[in-house]
PDB file of N, CA and C in Angstrom:
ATOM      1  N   UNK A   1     208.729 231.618 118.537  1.00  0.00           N
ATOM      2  CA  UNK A   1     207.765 231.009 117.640  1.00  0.00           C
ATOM      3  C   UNK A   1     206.449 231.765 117.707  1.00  0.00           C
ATOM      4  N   UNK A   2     205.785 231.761 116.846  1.00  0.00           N
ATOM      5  CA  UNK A   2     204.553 232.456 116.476  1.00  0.00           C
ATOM      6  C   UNK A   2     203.766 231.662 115.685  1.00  0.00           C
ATOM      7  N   UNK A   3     202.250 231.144 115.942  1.00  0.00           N
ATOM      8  CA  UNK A   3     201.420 230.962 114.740  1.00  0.00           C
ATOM      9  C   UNK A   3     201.737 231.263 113.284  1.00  0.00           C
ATOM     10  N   UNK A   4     202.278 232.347 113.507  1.00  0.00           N
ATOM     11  CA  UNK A   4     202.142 233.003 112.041  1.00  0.00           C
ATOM     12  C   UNK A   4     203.532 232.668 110.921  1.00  0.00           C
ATOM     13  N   UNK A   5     204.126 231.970 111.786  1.00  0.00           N
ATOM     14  CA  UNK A   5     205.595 231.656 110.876  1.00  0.00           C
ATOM     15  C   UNK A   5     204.898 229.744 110.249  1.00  0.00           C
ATOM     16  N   UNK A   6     203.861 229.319 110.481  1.00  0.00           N
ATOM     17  CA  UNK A   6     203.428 228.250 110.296  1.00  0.00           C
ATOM     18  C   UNK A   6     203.033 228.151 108.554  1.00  0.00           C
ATOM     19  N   UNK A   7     203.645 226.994 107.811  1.00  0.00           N
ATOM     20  CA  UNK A   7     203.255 227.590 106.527  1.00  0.00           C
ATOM     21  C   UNK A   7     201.535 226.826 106.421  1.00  0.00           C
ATOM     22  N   UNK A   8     201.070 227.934 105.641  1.00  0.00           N
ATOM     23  CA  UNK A   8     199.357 227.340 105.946  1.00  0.00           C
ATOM     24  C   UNK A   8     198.958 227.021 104.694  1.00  0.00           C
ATOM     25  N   UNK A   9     199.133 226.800 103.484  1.00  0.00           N
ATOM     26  CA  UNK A   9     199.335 226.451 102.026  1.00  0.00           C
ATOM     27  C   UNK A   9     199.415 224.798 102.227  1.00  0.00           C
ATOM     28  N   UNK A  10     198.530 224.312 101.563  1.00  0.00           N
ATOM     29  CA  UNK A  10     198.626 222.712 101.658  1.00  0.00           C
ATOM     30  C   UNK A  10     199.540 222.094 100.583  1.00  0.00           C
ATOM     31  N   UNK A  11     200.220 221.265 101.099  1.00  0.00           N
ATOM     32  CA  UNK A  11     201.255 220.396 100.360  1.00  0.00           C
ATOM     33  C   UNK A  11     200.731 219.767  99.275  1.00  0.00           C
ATOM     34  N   UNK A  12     201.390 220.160  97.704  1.00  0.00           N
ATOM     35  CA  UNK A  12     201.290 218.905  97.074  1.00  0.00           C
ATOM     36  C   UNK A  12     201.713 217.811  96.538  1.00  0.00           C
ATOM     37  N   UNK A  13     200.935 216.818  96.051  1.00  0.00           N
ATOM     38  CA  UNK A  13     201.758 215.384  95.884  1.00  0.00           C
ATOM     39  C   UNK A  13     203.033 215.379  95.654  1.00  0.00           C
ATOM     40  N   UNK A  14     203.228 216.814  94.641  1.00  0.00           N
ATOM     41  CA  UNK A  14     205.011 216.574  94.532  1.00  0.00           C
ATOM     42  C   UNK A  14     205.653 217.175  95.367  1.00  0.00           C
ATOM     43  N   UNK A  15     204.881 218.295  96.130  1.00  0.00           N
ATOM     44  CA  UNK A  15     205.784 218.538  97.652  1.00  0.00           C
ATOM     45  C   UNK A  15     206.099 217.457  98.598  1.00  0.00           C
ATOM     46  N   UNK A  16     205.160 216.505  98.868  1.00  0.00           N
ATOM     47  CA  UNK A  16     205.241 214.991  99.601  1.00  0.00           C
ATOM     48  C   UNK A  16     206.254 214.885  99.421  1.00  0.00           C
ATOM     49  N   UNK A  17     206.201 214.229  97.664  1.00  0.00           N
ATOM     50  CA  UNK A  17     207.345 213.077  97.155  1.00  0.00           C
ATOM     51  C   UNK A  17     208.962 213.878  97.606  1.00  0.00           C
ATOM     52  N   UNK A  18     208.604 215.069  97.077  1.00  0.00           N
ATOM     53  CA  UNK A  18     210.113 215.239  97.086  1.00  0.00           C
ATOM     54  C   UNK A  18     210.684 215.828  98.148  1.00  0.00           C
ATOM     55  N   UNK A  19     210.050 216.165  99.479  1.00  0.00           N
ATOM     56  CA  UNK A  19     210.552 216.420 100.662  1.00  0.00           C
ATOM     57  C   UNK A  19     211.231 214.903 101.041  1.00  0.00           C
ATOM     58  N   UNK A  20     210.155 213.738 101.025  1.00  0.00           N
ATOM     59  CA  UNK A  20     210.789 212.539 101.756  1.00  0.00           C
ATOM     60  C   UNK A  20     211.719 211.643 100.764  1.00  0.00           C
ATOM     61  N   UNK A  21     211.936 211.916  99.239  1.00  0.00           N
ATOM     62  CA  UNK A  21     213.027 212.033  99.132  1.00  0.00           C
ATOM     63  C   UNK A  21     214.437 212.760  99.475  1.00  0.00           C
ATOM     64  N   UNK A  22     214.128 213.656  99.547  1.00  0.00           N
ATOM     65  CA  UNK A  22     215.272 214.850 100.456  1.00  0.00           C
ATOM     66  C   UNK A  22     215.589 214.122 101.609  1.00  0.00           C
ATOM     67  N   UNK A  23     215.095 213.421 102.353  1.00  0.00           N
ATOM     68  CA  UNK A  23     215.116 213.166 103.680  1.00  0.00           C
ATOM     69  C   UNK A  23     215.489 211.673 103.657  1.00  0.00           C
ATOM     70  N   UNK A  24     215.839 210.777 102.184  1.00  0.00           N
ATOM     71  CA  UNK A  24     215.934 209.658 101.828  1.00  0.00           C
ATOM     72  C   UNK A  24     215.100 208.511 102.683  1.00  0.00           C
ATOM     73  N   UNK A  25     213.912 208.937 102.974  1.00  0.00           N
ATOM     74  CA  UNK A  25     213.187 207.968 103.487  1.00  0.00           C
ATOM     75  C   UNK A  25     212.491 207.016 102.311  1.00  0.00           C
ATOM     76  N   UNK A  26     211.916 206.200 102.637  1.00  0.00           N
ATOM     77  CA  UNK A  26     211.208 205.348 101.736  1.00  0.00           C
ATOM     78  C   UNK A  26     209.761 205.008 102.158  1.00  0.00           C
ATOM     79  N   UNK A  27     209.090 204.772 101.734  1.00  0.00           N
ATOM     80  CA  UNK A  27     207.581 204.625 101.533  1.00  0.00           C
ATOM     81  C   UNK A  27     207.167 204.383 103.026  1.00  0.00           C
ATOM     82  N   UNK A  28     207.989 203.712 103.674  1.00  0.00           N
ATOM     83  CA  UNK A  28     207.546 202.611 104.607  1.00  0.00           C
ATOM     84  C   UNK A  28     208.240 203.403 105.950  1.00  0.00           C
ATOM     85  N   UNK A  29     209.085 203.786 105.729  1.00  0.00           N
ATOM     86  CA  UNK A  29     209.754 204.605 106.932  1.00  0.00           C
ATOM     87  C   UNK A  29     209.256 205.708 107.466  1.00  0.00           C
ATOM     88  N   UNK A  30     208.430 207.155 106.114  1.00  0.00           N
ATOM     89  CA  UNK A  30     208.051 207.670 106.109  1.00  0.00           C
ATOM     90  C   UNK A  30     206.573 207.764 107.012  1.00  0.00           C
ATOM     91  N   UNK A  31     205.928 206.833 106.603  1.00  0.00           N
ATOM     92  CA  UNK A  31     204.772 205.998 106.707  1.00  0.00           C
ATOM     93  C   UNK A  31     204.590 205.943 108.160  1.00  0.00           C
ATOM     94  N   UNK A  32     205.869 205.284 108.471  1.00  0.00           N
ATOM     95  CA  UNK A  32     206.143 204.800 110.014  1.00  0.00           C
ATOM     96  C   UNK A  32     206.045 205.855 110.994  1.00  0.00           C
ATOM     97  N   UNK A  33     206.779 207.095 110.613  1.00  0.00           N
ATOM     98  CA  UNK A  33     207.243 208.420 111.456  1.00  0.00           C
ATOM     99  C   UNK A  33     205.756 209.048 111.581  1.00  0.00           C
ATOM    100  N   UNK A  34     205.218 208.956 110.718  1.00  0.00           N
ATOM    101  CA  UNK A  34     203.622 209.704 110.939  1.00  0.00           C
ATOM    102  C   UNK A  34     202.496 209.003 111.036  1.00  0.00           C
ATOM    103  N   UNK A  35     202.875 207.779 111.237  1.00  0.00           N
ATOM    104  CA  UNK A  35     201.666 206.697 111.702  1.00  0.00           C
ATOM    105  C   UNK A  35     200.606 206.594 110.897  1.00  0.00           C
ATOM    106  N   UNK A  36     201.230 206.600 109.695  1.00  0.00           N
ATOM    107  CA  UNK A  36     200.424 205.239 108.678  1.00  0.00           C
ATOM    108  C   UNK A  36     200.804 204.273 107.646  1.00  0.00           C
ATOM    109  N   UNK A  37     199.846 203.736 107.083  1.00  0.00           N
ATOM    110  CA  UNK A  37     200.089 202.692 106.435  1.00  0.00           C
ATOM    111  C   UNK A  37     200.877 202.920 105.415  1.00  0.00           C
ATOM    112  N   UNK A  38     202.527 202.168 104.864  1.00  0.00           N
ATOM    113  CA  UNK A  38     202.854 202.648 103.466  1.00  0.00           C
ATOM    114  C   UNK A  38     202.108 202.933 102.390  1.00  0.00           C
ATOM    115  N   UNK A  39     200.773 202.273 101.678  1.00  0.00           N
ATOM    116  CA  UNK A  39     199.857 202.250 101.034  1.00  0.00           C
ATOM    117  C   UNK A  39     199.066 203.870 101.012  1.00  0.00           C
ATOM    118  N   UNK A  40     198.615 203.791 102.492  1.00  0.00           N
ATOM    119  CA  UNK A  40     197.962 205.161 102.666  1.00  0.00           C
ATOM    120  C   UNK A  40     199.249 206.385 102.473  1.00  0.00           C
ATOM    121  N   UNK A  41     200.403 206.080 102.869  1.00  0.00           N
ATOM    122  CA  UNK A  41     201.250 207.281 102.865  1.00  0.00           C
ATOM    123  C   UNK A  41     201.342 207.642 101.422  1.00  0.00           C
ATOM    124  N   UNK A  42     201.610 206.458 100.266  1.00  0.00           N
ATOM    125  CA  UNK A  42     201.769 206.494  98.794  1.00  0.00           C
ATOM    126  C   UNK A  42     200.495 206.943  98.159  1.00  0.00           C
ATOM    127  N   UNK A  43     199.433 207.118  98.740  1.00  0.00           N
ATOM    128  CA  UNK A  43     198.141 207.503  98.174  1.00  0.00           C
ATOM    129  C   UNK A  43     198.707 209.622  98.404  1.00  0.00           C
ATOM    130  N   UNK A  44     199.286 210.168  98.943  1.00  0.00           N
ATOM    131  CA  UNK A  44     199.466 211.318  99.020  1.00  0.00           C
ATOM    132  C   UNK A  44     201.011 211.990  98.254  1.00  0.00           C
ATOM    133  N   UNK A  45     201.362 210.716  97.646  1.00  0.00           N
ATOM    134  CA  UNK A  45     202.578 211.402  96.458  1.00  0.00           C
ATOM    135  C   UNK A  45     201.717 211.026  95.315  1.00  0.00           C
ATOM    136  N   UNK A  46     201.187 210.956  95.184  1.00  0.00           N
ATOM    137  CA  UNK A  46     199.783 210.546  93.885  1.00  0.00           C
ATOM    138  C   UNK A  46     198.643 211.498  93.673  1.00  0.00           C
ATOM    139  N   UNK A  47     198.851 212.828  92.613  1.00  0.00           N
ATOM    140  CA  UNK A  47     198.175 214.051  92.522  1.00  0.00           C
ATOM    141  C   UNK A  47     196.749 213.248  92.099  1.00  0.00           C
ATOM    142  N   UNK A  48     197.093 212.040  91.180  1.00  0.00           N
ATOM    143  CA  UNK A  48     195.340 211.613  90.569  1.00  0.00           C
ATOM    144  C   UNK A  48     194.779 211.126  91.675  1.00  0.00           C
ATOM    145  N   UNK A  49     195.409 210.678  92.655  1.00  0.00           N
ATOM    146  CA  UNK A  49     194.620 209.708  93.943  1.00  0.00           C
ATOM    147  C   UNK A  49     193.562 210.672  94.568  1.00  0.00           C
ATOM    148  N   UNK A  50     192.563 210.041  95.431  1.00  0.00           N
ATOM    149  CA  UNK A  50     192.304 210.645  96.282  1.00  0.00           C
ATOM    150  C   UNK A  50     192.421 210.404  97.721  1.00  0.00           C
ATOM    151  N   UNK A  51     193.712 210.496  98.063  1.00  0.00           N
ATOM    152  CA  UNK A  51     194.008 209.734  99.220  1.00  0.00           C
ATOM    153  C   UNK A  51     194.125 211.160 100.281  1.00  0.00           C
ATOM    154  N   UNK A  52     193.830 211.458 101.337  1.00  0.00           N
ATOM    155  CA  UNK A  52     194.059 212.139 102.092  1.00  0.00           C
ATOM    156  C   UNK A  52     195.326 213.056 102.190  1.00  0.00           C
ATOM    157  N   UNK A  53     195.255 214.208 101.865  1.00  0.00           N
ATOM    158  CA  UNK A  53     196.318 215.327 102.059  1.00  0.00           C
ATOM    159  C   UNK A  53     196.951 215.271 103.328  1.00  0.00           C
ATOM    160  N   UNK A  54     198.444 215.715 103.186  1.00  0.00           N
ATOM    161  CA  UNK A  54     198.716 216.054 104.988  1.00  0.00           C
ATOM    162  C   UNK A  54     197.890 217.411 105.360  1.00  0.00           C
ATOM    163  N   UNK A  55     197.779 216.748 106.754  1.00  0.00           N
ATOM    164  CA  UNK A  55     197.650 218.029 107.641  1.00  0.00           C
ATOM    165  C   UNK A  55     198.313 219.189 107.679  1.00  0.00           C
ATOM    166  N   UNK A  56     197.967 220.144 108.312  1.00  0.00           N
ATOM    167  CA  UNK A  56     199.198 221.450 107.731  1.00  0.00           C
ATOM    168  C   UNK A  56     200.082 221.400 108.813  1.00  0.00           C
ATOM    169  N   UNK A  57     200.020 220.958 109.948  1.00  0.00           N
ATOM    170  CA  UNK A  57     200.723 220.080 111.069  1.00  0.00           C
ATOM    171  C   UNK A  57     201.851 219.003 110.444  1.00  0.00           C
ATOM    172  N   UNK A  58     201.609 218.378 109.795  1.00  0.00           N
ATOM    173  CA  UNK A  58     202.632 217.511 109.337  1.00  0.00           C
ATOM    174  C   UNK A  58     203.184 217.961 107.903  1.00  0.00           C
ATOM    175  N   UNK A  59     202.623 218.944 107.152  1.00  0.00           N
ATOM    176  CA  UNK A  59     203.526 219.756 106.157  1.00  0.00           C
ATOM    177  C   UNK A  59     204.453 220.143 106.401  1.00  0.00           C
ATOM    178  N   UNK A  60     204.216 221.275 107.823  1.00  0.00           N
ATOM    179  CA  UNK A  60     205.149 221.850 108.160  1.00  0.00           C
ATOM    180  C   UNK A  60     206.615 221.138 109.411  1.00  0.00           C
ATOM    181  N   UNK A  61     205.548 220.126 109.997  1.00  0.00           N
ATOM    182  CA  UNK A  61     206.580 218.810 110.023  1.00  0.00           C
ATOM    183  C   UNK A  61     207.651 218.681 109.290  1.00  0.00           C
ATOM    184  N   UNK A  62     207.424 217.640 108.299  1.00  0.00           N
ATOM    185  CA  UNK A  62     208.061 217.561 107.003  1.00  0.00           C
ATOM    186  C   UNK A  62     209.112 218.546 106.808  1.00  0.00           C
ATOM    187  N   UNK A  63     208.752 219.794 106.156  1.00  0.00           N
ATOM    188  CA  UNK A  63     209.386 220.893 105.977  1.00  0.00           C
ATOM    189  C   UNK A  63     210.229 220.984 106.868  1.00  0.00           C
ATOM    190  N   UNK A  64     210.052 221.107 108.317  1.00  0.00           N
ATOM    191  CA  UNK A  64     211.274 221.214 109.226  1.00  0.00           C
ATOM    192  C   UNK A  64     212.510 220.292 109.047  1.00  0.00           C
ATOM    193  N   UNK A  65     212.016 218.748 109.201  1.00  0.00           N
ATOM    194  CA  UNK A  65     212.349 217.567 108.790  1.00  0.00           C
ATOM    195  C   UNK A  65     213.591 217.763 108.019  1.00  0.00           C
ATOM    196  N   UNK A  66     213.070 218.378 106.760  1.00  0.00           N
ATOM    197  CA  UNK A  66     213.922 218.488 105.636  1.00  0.00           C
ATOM    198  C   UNK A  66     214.901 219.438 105.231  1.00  0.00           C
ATOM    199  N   UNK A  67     214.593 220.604 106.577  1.00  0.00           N
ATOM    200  CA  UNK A  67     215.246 221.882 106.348  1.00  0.00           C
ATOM    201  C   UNK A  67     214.884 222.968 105.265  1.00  0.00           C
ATOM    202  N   UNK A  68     213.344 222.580 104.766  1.00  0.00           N
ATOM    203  CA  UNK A  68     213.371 223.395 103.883  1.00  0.00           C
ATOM    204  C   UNK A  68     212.026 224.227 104.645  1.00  0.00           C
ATOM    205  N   UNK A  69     212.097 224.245 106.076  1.00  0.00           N
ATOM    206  CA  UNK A  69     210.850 225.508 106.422  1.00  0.00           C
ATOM    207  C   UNK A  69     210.694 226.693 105.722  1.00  0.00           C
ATOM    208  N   UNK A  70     209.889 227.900 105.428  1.00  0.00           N
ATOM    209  CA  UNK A  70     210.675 229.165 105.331  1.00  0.00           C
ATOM    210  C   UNK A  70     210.622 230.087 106.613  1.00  0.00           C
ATOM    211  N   UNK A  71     210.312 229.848 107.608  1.00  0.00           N
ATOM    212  CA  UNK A  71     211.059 230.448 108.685  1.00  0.00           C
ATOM    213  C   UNK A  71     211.467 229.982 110.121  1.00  0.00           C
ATOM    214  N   UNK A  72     211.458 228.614 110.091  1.00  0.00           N
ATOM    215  CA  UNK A  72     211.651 227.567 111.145  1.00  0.00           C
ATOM    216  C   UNK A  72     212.620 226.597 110.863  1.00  0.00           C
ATOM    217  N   UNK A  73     213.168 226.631 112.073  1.00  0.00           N
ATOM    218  CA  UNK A  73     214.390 225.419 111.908  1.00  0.00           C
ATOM    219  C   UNK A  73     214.582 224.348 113.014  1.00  0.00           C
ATOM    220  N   UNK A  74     215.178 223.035 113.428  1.00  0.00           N
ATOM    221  CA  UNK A  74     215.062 222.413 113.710  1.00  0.00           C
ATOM    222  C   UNK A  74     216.216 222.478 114.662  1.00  0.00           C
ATOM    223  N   UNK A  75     216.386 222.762 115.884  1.00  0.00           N
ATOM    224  CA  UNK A  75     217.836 222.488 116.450  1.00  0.00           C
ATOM    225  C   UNK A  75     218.192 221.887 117.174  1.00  0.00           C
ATOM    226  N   UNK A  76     219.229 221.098 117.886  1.00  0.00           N
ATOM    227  CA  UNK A  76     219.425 219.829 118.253  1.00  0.00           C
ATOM    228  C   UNK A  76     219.973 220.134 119.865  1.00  0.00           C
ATOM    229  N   UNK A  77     218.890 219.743 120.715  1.00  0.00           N
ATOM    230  CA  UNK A  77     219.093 219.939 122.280  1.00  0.00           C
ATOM    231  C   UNK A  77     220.365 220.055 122.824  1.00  0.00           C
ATOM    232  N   UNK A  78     221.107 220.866 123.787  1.00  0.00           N
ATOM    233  CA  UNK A  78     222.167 220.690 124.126  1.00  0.00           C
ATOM    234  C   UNK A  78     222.142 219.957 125.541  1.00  0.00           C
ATOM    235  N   UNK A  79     222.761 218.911 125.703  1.00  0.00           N
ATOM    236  CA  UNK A  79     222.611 218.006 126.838  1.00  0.00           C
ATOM    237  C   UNK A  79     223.384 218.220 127.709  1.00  0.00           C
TER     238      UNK A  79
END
């Protein structure tokens, strides 16, 4: 891993929406995993809102999440 594989481009509303659809979460689940309010989470699939952007920390979250990083992947501990 490197800093530099981090995507640094801020997410928009329809990157939100349609990652945590990909990931079939719902408003509230989503919400839950990154510790906030459904309300506040739905204020950031909403381009007219002005509700707080993700962090580029939880973009690239997300992105992993969903499998759609472009150079990071997510792999599952071997126990």
């Amino acid at each position: 891993f490197s800093p530099d594989d981090m995507v640094k481009e801020s997410a928009t509303a329809e990157d939100v929406r349609r990652l945590r659809l990909a990931l079939g979460l719902k408003h509230a689940e989503i919400a839950t995993l990154f510790g906030y309010k459904p309300a506040s989470w739905q204020t950031k699939e909403k381009a007219a809102q002005r509700g707080v952007k993700l962090k580029t920390g939880e973009f690239n979250f997300l992105l992993l999440l969903a499998g759609e990083h472009p150079s990071l992947q997510l792999v599952e501990k071997v126990k």
